[in-house]
N, C-alpha and C. Protein backbone atom coordinates (compact mmCIF):
# COMPACT_ATOMS: atom_id res chain seq x y z
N UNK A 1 -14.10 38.51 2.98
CA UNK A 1 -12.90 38.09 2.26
C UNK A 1 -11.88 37.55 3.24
N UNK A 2 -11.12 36.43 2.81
CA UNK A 2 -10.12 35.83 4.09
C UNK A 2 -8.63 36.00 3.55
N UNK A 3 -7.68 36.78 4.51
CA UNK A 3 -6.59 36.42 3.47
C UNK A 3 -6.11 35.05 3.55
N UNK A 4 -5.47 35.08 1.96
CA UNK A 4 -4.93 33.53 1.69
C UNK A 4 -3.53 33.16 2.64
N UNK A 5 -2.59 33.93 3.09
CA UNK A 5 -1.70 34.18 3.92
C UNK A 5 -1.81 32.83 4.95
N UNK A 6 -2.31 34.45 6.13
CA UNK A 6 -3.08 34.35 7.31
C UNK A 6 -4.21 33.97 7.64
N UNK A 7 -5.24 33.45 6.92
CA UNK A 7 -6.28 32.84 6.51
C UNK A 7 -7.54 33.55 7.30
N UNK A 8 -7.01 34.71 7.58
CA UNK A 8 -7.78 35.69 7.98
C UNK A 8 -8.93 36.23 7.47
N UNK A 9 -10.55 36.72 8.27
CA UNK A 9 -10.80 37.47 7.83
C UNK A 9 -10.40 38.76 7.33
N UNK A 10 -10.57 39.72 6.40
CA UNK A 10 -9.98 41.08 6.23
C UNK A 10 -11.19 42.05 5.90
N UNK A 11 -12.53 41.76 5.26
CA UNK A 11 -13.20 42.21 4.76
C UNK A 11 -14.26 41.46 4.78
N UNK A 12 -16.05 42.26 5.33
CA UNK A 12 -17.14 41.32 5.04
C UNK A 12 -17.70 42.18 4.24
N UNK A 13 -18.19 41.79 3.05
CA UNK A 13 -18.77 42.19 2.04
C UNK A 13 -20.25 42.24 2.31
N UNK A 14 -21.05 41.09 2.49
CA UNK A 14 -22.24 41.08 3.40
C UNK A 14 -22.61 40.05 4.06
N UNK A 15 -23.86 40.21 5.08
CA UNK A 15 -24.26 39.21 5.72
C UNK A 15 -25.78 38.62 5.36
N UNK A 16 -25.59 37.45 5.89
CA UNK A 16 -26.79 37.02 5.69
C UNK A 16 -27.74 36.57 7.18
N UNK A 17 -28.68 36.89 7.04
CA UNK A 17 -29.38 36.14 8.60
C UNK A 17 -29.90 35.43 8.45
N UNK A 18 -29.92 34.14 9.19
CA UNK A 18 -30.41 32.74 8.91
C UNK A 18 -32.23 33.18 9.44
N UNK A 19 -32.91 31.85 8.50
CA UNK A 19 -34.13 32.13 9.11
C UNK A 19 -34.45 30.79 9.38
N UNK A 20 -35.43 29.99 9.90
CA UNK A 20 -35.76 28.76 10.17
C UNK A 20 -36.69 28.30 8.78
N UNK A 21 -35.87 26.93 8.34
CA UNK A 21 -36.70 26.56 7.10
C UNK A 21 -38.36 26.08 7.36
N UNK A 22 -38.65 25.73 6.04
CA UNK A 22 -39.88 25.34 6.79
C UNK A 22 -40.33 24.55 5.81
N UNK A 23 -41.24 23.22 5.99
CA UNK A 23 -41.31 22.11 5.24
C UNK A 23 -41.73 22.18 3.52
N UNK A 24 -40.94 21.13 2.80
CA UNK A 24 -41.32 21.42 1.80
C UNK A 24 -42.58 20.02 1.25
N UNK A 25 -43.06 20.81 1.03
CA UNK A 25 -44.83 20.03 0.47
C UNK A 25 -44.53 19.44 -0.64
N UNK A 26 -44.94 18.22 -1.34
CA UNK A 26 -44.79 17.64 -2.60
C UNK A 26 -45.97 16.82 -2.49
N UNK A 27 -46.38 16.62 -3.66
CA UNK A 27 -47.80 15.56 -4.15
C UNK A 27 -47.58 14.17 -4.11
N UNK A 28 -46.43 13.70 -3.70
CA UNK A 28 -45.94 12.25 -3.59
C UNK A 28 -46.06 11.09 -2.95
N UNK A 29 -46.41 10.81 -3.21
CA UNK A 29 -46.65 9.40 -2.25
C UNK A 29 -45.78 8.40 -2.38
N UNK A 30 -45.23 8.44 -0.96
CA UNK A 30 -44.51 7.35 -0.37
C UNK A 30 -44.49 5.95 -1.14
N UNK A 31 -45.59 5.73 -0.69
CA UNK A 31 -45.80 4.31 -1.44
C UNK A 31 -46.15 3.94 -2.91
N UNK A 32 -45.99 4.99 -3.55
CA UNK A 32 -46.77 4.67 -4.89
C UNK A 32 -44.95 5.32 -5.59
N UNK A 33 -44.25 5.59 -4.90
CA UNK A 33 -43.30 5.99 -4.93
C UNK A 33 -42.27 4.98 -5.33
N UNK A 34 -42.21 3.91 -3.95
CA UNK A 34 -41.12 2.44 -3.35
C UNK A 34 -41.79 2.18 -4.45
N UNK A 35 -43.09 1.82 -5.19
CA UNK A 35 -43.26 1.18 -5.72
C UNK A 35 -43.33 1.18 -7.38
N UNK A 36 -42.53 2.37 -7.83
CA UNK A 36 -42.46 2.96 -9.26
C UNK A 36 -40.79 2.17 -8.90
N UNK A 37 -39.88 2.64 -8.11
CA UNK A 37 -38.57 2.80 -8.09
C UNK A 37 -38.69 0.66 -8.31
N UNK A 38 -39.49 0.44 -7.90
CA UNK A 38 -39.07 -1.13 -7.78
C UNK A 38 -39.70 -1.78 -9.31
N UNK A 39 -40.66 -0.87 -9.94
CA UNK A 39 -41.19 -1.24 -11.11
C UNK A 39 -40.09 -0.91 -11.71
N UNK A 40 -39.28 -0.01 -12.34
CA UNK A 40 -38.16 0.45 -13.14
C UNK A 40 -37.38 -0.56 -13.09
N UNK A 41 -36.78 -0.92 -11.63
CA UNK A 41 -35.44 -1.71 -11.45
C UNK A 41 -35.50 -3.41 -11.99
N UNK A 42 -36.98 -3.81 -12.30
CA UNK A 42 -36.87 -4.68 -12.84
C UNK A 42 -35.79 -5.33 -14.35
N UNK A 43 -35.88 -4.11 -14.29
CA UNK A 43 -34.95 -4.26 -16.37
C UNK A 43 -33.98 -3.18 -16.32
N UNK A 44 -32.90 -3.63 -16.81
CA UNK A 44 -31.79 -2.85 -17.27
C UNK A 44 -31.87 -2.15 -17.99
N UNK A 45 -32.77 -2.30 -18.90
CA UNK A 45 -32.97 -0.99 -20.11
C UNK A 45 -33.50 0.22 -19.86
N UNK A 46 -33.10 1.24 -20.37
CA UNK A 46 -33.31 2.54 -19.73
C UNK A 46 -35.33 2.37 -19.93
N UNK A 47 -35.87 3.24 -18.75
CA UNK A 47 -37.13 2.74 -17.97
C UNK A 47 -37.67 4.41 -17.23
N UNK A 48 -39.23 4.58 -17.35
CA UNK A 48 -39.33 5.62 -16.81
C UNK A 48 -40.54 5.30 -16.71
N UNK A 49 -41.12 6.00 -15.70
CA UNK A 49 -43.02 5.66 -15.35
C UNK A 49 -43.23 6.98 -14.67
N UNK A 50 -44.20 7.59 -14.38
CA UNK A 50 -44.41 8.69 -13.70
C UNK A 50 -46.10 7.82 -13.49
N UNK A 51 -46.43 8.23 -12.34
CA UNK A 51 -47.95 7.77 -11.92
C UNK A 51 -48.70 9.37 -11.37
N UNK A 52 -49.81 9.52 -12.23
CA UNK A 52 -50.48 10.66 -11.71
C UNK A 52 -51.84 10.48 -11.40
N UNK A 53 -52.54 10.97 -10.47
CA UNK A 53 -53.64 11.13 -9.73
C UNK A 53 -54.75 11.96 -10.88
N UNK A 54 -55.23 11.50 -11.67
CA UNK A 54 -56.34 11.97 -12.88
C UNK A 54 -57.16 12.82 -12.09
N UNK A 55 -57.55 12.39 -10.76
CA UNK A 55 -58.64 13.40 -10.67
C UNK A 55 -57.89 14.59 -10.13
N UNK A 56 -57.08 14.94 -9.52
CA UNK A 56 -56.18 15.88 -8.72
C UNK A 56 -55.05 16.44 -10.19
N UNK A 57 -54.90 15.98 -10.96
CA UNK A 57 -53.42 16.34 -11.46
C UNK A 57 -52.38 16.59 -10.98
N UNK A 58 -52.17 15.71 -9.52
CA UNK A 58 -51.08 15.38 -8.35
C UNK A 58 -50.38 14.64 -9.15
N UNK A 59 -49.02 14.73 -8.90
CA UNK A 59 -48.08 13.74 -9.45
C UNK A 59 -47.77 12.97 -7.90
N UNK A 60 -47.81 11.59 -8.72
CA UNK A 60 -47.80 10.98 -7.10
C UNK A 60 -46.46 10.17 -7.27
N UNK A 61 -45.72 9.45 -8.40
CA UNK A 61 -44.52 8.86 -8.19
C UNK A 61 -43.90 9.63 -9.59
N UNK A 62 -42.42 9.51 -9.64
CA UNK A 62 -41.78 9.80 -10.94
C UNK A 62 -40.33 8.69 -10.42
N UNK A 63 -39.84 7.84 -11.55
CA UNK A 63 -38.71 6.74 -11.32
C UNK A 63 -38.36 6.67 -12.95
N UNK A 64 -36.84 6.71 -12.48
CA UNK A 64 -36.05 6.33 -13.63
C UNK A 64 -35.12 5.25 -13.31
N UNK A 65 -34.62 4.62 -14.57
CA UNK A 65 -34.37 3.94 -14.55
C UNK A 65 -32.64 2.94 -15.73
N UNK A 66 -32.06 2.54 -15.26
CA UNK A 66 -31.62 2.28 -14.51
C UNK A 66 -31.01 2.96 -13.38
N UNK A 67 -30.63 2.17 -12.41
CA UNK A 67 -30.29 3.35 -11.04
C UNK A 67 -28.73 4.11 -11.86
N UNK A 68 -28.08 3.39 -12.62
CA UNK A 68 -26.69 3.94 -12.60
C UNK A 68 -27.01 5.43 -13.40
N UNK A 69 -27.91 5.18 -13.98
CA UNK A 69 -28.51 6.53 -14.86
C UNK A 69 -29.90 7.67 -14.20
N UNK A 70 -29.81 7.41 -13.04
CA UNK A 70 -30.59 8.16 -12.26
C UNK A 70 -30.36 9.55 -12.68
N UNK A 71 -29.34 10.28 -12.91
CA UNK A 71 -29.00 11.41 -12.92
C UNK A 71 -29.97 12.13 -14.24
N UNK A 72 -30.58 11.49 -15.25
CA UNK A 72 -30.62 11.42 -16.22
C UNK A 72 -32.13 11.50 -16.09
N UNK A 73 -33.01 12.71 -16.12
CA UNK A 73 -34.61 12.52 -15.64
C UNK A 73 -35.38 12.81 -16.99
N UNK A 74 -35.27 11.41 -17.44
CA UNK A 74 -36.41 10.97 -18.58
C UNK A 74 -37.53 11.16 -18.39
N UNK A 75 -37.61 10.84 -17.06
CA UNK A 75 -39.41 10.56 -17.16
C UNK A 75 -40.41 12.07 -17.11
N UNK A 76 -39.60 13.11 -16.81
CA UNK A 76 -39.39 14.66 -16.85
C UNK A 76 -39.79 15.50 -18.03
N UNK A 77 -38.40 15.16 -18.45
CA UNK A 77 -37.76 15.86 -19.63
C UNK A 77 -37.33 14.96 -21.05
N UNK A 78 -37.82 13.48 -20.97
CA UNK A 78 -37.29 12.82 -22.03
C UNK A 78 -38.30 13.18 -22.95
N UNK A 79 -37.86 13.08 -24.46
CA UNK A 79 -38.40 13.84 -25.71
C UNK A 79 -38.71 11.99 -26.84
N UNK A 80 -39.82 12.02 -26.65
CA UNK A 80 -39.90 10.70 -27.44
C UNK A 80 -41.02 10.89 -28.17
N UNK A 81 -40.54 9.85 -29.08
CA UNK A 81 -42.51 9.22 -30.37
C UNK A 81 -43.00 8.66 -28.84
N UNK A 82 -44.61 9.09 -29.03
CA UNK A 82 -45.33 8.49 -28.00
C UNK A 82 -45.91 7.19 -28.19
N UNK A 83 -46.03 6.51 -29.81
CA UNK A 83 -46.43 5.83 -29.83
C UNK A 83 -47.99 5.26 -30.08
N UNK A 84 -48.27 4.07 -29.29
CA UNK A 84 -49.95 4.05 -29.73
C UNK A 84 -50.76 4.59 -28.37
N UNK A 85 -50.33 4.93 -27.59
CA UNK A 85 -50.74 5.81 -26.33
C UNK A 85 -51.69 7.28 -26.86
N UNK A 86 -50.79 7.71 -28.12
CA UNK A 86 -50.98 8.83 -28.99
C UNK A 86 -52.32 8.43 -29.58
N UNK A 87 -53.07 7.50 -29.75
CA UNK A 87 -54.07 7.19 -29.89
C UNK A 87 -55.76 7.61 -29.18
N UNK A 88 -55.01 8.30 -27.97
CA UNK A 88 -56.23 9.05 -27.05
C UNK A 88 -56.51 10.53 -27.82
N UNK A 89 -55.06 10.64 -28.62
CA UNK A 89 -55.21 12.24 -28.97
C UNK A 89 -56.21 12.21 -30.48
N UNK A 90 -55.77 10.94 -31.14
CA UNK A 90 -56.45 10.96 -32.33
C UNK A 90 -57.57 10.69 -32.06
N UNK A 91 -58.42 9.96 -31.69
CA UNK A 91 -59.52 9.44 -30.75
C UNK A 91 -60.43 10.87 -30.99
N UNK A 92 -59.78 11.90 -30.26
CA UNK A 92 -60.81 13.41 -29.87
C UNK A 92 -60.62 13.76 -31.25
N UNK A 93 -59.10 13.97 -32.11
CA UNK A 93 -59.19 15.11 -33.40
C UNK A 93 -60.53 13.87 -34.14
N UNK A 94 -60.92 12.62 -34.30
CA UNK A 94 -62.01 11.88 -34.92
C UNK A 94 -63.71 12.15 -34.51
N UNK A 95 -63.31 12.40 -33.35
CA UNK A 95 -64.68 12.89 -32.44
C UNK A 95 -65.52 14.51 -32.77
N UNK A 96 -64.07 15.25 -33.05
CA UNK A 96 -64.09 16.93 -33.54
C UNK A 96 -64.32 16.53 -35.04
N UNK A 97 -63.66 15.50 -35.45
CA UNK A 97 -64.42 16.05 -36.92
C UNK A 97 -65.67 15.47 -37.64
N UNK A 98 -66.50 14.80 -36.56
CA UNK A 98 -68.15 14.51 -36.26
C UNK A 98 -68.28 13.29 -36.12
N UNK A 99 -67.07 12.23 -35.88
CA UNK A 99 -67.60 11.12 -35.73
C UNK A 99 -67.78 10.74 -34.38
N UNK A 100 -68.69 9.62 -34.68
CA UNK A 100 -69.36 9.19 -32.98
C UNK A 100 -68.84 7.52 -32.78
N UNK A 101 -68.57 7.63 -31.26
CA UNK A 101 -68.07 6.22 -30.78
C UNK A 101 -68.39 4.88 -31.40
N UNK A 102 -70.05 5.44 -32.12
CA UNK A 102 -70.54 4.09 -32.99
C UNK A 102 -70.48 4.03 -33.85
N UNK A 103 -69.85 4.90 -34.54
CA UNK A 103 -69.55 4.76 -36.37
C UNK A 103 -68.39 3.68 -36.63
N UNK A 104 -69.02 3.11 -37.40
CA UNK A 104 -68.36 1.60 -37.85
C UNK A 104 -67.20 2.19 -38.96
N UNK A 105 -65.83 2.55 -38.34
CA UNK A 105 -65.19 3.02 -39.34
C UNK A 105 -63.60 1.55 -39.88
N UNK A 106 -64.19 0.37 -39.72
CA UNK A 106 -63.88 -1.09 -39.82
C UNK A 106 -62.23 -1.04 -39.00
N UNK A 107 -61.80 -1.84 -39.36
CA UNK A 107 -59.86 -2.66 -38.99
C UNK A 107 -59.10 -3.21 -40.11
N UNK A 108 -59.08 -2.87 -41.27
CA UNK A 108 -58.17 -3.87 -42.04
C UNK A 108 -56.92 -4.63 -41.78
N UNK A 109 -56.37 -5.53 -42.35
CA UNK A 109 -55.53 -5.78 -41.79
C UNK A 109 -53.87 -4.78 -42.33
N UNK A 110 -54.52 -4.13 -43.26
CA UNK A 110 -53.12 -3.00 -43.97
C UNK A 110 -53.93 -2.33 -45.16
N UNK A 111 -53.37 -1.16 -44.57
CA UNK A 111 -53.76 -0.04 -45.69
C UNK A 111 -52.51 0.68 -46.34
N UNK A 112 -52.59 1.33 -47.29
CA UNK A 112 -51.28 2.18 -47.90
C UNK A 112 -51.92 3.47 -48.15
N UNK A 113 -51.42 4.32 -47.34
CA UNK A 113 -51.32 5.97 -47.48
C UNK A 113 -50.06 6.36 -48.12
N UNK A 114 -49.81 6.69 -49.24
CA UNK A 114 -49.35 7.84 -50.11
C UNK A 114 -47.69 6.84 -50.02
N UNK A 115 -48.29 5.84 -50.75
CA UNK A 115 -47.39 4.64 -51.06
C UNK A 115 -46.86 3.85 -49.52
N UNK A 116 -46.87 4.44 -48.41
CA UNK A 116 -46.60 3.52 -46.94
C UNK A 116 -47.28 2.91 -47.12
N UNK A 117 -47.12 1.38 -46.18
CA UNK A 117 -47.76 0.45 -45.89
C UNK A 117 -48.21 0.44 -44.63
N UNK A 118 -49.41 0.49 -44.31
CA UNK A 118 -49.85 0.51 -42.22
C UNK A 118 -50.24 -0.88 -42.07
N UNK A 119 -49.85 -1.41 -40.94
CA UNK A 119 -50.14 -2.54 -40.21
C UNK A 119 -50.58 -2.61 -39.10
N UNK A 120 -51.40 -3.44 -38.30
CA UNK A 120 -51.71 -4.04 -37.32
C UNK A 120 -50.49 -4.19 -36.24
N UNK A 121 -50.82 -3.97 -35.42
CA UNK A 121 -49.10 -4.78 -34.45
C UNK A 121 -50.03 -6.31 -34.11
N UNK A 122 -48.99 -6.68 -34.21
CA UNK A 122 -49.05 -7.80 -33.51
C UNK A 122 -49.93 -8.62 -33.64
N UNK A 123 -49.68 -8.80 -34.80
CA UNK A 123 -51.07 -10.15 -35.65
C UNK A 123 -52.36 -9.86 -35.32
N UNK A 124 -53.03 -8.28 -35.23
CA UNK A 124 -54.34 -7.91 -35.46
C UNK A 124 -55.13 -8.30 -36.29
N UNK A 125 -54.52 -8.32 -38.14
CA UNK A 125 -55.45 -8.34 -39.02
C UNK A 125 -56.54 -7.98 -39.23
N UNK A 126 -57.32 -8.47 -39.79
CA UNK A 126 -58.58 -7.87 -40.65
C UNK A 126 -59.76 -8.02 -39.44
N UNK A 127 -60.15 -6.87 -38.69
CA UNK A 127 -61.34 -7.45 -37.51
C UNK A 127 -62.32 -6.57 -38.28
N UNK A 128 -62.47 -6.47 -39.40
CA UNK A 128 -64.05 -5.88 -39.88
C UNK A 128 -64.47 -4.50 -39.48
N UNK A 129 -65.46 -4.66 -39.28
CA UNK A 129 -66.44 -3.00 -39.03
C UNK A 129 -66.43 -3.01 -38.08
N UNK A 130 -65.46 -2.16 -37.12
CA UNK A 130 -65.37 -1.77 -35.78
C UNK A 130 -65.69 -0.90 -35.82
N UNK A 131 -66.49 -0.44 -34.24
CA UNK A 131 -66.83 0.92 -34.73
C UNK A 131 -65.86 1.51 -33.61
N UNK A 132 -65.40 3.42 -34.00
CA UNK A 132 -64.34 3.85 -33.45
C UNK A 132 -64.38 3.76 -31.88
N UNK A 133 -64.93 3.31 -31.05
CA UNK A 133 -65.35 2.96 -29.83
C UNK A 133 -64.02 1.32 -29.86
N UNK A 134 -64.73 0.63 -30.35
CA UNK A 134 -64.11 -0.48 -30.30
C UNK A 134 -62.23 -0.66 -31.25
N UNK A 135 -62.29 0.15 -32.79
CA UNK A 135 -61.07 0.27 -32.68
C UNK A 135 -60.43 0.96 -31.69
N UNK A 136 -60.58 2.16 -31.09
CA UNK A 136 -59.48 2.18 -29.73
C UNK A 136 -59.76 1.22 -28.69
N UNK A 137 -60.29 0.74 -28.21
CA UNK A 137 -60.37 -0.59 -27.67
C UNK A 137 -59.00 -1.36 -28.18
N UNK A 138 -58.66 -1.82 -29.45
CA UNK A 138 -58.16 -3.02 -29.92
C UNK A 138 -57.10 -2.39 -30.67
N UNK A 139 -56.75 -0.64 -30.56
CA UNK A 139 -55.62 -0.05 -31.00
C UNK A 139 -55.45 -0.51 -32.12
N UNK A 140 -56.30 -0.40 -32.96
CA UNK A 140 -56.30 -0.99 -34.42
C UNK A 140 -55.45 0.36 -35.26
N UNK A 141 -54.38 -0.09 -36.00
CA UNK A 141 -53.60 1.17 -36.25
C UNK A 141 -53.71 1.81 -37.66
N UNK A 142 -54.76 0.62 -38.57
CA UNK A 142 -55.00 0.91 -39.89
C UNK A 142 -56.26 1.84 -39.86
N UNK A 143 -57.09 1.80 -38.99
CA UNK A 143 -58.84 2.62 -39.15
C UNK A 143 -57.87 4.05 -38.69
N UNK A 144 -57.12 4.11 -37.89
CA UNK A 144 -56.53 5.81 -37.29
C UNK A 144 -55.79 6.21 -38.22
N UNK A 145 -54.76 5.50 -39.04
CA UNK A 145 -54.40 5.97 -39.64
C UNK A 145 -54.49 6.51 -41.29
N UNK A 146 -56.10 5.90 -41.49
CA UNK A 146 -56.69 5.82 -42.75
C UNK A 146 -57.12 7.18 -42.19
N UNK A 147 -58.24 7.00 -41.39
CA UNK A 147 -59.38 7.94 -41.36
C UNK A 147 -58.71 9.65 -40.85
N UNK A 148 -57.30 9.21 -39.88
CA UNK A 148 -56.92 10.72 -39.46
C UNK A 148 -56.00 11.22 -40.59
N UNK A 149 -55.46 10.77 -41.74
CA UNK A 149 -55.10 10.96 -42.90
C UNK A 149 -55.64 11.53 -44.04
N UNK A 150 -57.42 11.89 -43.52
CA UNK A 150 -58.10 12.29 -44.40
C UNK A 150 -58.69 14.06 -43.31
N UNK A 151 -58.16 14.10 -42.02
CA UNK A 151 -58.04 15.41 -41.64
C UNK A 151 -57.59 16.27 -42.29
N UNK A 152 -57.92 17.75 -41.49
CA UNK A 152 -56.96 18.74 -41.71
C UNK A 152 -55.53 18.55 -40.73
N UNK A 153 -54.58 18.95 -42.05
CA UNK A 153 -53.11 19.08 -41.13
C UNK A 153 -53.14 19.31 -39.74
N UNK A 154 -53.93 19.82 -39.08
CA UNK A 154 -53.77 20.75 -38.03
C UNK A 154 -54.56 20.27 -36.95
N UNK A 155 -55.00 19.07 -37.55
CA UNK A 155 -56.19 18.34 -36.01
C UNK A 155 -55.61 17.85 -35.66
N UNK A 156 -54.18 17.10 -35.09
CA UNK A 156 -53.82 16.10 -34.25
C UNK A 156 -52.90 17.26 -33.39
N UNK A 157 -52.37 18.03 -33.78
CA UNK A 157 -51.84 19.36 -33.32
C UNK A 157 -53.27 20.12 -32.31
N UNK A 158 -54.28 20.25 -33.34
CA UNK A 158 -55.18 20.80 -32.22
C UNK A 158 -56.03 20.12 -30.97
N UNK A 159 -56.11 18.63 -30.97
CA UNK A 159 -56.29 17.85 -30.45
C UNK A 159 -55.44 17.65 -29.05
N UNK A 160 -54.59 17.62 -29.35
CA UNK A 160 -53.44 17.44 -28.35
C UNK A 160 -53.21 19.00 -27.43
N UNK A 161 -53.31 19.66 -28.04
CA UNK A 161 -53.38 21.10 -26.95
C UNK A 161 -54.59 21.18 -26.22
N UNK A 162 -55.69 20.43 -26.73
CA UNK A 162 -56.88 20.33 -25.50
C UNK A 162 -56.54 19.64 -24.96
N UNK A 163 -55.25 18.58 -24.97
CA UNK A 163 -55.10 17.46 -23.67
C UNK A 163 -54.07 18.18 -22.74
N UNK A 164 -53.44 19.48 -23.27
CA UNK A 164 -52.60 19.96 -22.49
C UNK A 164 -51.09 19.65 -23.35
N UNK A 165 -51.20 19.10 -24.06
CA UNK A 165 -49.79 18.84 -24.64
C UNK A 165 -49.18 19.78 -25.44
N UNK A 166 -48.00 20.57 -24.58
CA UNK A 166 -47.30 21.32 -25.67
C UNK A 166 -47.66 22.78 -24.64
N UNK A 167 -48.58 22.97 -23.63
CA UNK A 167 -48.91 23.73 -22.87
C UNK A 167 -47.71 24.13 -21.73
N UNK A 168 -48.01 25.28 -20.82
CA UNK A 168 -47.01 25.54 -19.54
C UNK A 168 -47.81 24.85 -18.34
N UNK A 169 -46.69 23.87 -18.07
CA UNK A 169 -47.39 23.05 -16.94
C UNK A 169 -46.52 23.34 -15.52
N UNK A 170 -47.33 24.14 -14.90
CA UNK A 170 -46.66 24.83 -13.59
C UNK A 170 -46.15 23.78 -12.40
N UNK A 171 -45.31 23.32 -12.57
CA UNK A 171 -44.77 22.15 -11.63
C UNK A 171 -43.57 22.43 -10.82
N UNK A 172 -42.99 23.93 -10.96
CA UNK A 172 -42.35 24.50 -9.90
C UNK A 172 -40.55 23.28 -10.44
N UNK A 173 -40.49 22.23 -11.19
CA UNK A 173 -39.27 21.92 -11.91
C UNK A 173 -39.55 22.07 -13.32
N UNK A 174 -38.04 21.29 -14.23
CA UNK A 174 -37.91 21.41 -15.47
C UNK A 174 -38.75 20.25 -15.66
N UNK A 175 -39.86 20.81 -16.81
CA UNK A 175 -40.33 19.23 -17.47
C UNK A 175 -40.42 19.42 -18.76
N UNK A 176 -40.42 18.76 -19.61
CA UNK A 176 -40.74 18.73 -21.47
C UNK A 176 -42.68 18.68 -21.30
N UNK A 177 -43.16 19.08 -21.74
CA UNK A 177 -44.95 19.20 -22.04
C UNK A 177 -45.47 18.95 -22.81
N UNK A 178 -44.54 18.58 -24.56
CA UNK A 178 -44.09 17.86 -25.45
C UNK A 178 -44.87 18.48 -26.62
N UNK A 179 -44.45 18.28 -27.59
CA UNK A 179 -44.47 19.19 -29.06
C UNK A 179 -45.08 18.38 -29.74
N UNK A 180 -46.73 18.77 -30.80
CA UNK A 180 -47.09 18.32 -31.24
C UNK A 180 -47.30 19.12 -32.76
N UNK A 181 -46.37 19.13 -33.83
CA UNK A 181 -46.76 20.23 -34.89
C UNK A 181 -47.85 19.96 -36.06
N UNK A 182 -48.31 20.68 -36.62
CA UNK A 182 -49.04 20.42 -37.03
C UNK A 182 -48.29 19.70 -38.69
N UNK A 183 -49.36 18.41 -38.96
CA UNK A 183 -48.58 17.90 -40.17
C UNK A 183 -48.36 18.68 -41.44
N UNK A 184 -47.58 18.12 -42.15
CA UNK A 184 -47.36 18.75 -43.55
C UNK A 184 -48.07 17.92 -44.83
N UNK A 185 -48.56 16.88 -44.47
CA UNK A 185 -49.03 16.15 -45.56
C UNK A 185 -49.71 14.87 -44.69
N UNK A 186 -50.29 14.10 -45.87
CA UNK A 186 -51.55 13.04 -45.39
C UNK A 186 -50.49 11.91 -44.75
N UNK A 187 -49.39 11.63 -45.25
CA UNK A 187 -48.34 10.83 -44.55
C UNK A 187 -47.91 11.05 -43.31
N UNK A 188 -47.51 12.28 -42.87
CA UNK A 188 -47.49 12.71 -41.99
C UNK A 188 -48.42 12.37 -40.75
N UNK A 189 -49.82 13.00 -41.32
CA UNK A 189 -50.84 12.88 -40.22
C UNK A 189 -50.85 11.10 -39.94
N UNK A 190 -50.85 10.30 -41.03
CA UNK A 190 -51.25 9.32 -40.48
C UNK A 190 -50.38 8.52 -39.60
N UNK A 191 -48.80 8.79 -40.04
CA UNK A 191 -47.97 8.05 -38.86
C UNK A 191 -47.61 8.42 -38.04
N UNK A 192 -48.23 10.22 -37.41
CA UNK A 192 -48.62 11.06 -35.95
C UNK A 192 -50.07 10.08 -35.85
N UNK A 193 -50.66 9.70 -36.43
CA UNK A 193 -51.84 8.87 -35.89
C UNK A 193 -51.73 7.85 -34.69
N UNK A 194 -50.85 6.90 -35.24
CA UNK A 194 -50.45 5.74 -34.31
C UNK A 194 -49.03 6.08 -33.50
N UNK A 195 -48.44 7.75 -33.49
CA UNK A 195 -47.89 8.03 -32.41
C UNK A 195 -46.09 8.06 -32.90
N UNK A 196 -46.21 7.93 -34.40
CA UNK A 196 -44.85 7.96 -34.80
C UNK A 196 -44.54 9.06 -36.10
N UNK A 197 -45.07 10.00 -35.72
CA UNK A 197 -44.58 11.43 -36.37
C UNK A 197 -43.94 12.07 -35.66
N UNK A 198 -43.43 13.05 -36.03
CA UNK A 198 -43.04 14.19 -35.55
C UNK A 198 -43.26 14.72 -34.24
N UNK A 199 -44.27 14.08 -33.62
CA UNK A 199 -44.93 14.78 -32.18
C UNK A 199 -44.01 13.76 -31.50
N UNK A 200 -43.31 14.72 -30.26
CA UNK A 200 -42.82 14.50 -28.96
C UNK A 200 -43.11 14.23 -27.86
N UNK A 201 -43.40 13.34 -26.78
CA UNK A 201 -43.82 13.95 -25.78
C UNK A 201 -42.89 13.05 -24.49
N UNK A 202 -43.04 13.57 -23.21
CA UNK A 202 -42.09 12.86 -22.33
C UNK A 202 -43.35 12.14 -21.44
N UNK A 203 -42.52 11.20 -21.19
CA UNK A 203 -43.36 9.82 -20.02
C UNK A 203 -44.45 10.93 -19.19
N UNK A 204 -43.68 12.28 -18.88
CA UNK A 204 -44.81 12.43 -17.70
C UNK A 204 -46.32 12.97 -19.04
């Protein structure tokens, strides 16, 4: 304690003894690093990439983006629709419920589940009898969202916890691992199909 006065010590409450630090280890790479931070800075719009090592489950870069919003670790902890990325998860709940890479389960160009309308992005249209091998290939969003609409509530939910999503991912910081619930209805499942339900997940 110092007095405020005399700016004196008066009292040590306790001590501490220094010890010599000692390096801290991270999975990062330098270069895959410069080179996330320079992918982000291309665009002003808020931007996040994380690059991971599949065979290691090393995280090798994490960059956000813009710099003025650095403080702000999306690529972490940001909580988003995943989108048609979410398409790897439906992929397995289609595989679990017996279909095989070669079942011709077609592409229309629009289907309607429980009065919605599903579409193609981006001027897909009608590509015929694909088989589920080739619609994820061509992210066809009408065959996923027909066919995973005719699941149980609970396969794109159970699907996604075999990818780890929604799990404790020991990374020693804060990260989101991202929430996948199970649907409430055939509407539901199908627009968690192409990655715009209810399920969360962050860039990493």
């Amino acid at each position: 304690l110092i007095d405020v006065d005399s700016g004196e010590p008066v009292e040590t409450l306790i001590e501490f003894v220094g010890v010599p630090g000692t390096p801290v280890h991270t999975t990062l790479d330098m270069r895959i690093q410069t080179a996330a931070e320079q992918a982000v800075a291309l665009t002003d719009e808020n931007s996040s990439l994380v690059a991971i090592d599949t065979t290691t489950g090393n995280v090798l870069a994490v960059a956000n983006g813009p710099a003025d919003k650095a403080g702000e670790d999306r690529a972490l902890n940001g909580q988003y629709a995943p989108g048609t990325a979410f398409k790897m998860v439906g992929a397995l709940a289609l595989l679990q419920s017996g279909l095989t890479l070669r079942d011709q389960i077609g592409c229309p160009a629009s289907v309607t589940i429980e009065g919605k309308k599903f579409e193609n992005y981006d001027g897909l249209g009608n590509r015929g009898q694909l088989s589920l091998e080739q619609n994820f290939a061509q992210s066809c969003n009408t065959s996923f969202a027909r066919r995973i609409a005719d699941l149980d509530t609970d396969a794109l939910a159970d699907a996604a916890e075999a990818f780890g999503i929604g799990g404790n991912w020991d990374l020693l910081v804060n990260t989101f691992s991202g929430d996948v619930p199970p649907a409430r209805d055939r509407l539901e499942l199908a627009n968690a199909a192409i990655g715009q339900g209810r399920g969360l997940m962050s860039p990493l």
